[in-house]
PDB file of N, CA and C in Angstrom:
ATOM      1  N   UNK A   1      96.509 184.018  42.934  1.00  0.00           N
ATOM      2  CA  UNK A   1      95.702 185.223  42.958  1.00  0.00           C
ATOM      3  C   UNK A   1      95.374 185.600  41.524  1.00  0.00           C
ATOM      4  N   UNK A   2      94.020 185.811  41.345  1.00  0.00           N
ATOM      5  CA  UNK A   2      93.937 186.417  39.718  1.00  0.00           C
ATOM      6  C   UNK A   2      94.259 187.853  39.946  1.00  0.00           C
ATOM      7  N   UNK A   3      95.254 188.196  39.226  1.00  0.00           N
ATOM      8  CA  UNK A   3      95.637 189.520  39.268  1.00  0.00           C
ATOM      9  C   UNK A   3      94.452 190.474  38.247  1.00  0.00           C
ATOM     10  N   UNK A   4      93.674 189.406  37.700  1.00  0.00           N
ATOM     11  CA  UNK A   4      92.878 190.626  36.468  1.00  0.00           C
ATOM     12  C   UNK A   4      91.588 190.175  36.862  1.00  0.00           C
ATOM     13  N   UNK A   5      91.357 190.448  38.050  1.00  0.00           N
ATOM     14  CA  UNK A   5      90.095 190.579  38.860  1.00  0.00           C
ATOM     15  C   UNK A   5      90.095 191.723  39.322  1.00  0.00           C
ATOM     16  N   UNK A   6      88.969 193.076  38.866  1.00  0.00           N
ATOM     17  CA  UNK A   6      88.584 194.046  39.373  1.00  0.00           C
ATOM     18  C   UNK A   6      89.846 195.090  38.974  1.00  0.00           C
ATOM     19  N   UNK A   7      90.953 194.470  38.194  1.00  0.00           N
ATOM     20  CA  UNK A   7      92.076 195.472  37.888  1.00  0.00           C
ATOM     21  C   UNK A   7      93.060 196.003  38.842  1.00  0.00           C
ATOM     22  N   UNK A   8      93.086 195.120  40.051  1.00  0.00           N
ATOM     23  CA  UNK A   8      93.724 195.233  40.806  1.00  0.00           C
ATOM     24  C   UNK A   8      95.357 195.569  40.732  1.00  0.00           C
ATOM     25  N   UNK A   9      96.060 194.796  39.588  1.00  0.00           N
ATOM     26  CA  UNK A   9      97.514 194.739  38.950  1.00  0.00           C
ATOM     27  C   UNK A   9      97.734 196.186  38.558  1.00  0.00           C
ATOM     28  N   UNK A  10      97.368 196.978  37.711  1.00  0.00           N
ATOM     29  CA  UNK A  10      97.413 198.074  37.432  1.00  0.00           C
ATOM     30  C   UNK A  10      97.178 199.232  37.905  1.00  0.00           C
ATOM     31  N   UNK A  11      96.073 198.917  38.708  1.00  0.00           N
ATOM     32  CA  UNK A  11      95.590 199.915  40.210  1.00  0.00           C
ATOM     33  C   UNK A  11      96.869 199.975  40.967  1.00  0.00           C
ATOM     34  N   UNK A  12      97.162 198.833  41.509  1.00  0.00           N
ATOM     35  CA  UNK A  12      98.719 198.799  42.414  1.00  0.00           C
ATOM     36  C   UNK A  12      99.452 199.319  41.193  1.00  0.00           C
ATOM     37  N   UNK A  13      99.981 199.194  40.693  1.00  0.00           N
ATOM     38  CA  UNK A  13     101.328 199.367  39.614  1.00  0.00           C
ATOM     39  C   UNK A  13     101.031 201.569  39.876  1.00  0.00           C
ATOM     40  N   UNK A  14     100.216 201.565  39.229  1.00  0.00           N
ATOM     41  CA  UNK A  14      99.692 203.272  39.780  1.00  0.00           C
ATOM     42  C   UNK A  14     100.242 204.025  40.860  1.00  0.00           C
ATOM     43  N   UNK A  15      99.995 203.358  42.055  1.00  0.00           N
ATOM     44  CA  UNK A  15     100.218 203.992  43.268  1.00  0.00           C
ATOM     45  C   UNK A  15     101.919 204.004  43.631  1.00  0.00           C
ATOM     46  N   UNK A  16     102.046 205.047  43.758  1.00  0.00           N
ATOM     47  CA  UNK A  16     104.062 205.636  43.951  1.00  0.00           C
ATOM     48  C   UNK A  16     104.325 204.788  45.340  1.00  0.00           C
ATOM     49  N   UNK A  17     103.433 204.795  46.284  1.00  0.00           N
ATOM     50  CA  UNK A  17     103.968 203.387  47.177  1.00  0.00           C
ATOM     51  C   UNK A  17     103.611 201.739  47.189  1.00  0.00           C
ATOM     52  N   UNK A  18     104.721 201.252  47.995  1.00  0.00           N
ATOM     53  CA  UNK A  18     104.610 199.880  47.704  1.00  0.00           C
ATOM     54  C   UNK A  18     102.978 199.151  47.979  1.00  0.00           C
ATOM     55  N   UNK A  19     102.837 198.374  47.014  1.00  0.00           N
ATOM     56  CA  UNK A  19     101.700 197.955  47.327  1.00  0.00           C
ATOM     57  C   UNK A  19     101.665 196.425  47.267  1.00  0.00           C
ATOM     58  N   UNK A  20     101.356 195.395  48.017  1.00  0.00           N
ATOM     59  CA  UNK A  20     100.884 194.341  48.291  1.00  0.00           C
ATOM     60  C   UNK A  20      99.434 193.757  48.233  1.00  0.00           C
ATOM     61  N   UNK A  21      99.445 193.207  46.890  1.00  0.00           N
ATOM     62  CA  UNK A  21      98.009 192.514  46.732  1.00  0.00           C
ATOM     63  C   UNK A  21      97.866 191.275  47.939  1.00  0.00           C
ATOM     64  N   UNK A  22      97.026 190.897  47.985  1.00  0.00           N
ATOM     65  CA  UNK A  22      96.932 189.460  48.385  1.00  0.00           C
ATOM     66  C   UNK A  22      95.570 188.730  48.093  1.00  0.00           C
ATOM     67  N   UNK A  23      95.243 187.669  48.229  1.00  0.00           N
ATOM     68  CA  UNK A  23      93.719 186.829  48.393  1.00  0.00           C
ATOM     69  C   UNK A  23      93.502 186.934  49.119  1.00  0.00           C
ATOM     70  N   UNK A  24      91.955 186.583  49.044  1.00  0.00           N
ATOM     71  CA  UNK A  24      90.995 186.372  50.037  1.00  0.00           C
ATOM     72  C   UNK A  24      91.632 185.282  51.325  1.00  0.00           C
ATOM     73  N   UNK A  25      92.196 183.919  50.501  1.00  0.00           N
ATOM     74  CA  UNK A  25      92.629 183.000  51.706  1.00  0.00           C
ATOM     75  C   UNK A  25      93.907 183.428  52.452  1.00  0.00           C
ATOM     76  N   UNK A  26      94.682 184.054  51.788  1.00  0.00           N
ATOM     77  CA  UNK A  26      96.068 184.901  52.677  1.00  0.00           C
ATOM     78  C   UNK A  26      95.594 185.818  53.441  1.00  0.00           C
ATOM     79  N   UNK A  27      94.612 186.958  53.098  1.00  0.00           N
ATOM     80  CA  UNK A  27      93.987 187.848  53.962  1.00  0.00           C
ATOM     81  C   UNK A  27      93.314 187.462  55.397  1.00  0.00           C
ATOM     82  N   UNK A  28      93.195 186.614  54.797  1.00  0.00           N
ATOM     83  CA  UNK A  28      92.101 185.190  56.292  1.00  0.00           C
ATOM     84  C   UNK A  28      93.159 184.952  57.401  1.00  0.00           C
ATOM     85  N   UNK A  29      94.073 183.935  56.675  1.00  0.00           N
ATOM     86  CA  UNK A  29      95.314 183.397  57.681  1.00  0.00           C
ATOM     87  C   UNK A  29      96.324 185.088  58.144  1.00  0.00           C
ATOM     88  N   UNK A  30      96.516 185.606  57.480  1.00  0.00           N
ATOM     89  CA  UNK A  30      97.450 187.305  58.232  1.00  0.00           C
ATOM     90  C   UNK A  30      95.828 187.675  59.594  1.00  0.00           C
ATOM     91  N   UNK A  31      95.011 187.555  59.045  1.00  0.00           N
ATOM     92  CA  UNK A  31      94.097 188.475  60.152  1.00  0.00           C
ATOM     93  C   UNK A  31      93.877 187.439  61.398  1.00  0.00           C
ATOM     94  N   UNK A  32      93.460 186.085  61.353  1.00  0.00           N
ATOM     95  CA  UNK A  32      93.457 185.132  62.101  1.00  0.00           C
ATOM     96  C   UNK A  32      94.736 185.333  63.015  1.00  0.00           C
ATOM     97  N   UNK A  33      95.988 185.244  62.000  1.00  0.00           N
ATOM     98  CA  UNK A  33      97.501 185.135  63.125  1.00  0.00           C
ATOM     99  C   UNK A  33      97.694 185.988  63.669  1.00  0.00           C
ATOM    100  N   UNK A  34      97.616 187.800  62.832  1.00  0.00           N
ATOM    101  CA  UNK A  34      97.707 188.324  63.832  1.00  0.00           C
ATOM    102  C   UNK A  34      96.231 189.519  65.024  1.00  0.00           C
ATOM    103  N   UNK A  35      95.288 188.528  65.100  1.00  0.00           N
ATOM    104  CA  UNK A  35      94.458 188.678  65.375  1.00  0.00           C
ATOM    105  C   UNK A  35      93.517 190.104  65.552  1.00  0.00           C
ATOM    106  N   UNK A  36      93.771 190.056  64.555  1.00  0.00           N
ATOM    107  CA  UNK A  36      93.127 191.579  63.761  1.00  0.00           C
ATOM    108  C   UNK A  36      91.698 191.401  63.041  1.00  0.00           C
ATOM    109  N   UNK A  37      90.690 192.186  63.277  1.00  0.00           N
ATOM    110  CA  UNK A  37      89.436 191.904  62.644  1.00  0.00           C
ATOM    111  C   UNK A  37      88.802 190.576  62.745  1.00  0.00           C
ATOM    112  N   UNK A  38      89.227 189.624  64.061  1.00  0.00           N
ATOM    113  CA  UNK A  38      88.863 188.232  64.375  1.00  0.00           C
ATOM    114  C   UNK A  38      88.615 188.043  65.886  1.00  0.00           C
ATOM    115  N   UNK A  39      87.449 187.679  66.315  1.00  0.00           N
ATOM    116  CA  UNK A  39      87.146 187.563  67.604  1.00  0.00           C
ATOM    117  C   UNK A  39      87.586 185.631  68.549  1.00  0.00           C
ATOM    118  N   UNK A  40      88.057 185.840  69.150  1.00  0.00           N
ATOM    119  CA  UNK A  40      88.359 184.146  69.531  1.00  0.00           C
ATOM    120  C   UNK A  40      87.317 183.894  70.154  1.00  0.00           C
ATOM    121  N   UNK A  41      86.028 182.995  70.084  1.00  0.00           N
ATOM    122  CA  UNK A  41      85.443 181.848  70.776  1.00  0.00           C
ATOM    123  C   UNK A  41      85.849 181.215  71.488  1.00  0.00           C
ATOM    124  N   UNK A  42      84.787 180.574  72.706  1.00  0.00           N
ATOM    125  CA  UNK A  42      84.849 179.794  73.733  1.00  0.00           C
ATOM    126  C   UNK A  42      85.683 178.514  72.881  1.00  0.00           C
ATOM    127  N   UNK A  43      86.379 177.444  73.057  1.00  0.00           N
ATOM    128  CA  UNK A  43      86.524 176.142  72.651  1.00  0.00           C
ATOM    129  C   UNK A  43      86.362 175.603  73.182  1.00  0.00           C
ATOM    130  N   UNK A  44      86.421 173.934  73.031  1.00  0.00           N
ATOM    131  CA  UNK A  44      85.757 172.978  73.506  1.00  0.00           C
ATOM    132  C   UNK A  44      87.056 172.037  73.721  1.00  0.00           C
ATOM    133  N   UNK A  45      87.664 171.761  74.465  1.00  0.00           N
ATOM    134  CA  UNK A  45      88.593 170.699  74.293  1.00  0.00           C
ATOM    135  C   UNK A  45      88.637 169.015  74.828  1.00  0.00           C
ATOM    136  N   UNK A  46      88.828 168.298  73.823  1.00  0.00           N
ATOM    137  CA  UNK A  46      88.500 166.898  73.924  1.00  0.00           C
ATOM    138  C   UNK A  46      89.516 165.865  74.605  1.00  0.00           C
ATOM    139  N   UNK A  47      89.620 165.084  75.594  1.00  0.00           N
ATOM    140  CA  UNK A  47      90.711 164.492  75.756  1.00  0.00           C
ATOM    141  C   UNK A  47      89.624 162.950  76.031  1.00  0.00           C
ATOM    142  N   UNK A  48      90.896 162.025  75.756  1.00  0.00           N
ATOM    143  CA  UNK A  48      90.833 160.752  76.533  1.00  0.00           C
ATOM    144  C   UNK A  48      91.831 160.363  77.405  1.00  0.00           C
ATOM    145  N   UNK A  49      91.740 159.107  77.905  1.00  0.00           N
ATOM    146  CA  UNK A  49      92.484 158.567  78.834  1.00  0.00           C
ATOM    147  C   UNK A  49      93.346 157.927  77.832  1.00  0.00           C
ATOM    148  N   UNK A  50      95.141 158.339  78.625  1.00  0.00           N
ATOM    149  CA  UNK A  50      96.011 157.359  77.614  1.00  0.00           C
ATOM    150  C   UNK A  50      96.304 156.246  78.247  1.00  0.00           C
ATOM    151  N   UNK A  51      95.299 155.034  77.678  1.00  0.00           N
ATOM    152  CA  UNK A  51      95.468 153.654  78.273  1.00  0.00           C
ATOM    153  C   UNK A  51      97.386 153.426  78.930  1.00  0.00           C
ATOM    154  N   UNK A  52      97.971 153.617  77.694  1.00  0.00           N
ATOM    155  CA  UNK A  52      99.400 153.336  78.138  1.00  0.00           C
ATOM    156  C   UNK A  52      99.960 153.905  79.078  1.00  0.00           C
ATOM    157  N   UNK A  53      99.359 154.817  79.544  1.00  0.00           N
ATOM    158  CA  UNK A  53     100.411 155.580  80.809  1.00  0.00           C
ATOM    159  C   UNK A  53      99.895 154.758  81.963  1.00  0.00           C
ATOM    160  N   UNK A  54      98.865 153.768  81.695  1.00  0.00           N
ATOM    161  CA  UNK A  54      98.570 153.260  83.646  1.00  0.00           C
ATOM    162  C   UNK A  54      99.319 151.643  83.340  1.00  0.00           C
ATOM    163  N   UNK A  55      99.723 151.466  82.215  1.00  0.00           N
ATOM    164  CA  UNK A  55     100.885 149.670  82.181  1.00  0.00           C
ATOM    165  C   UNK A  55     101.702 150.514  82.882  1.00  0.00           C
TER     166      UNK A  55
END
């Protein structure tokens, strides 16, 4: 994380409660997992035949 982007380090350091920066790509994976601000789509799922299960 660049902490000296937009002054974020010192902004937090300021505030009397705890504060947790994070990135853009951590912000992604927390909202994805716990499915917050993320809508799930139809999927498509692919299978084949497993030759080995008919020997």
């Amino acid at each position: 994380m660049n902490n000296k982007a937009c002054g974020t380090r010192p902004d937090a350091d300021a505030i009397p409660t705890r504060v947790v920066l994070v990135d853009a790509e951590r912000l992604t994976r927390l909202m994805i997992r716990c499915g917050i601000g993320v809508q799930v789509k139809p999927t498509v799922h692919i299978v084949e035949v497993d030759e080995d299960f008919f020997e």
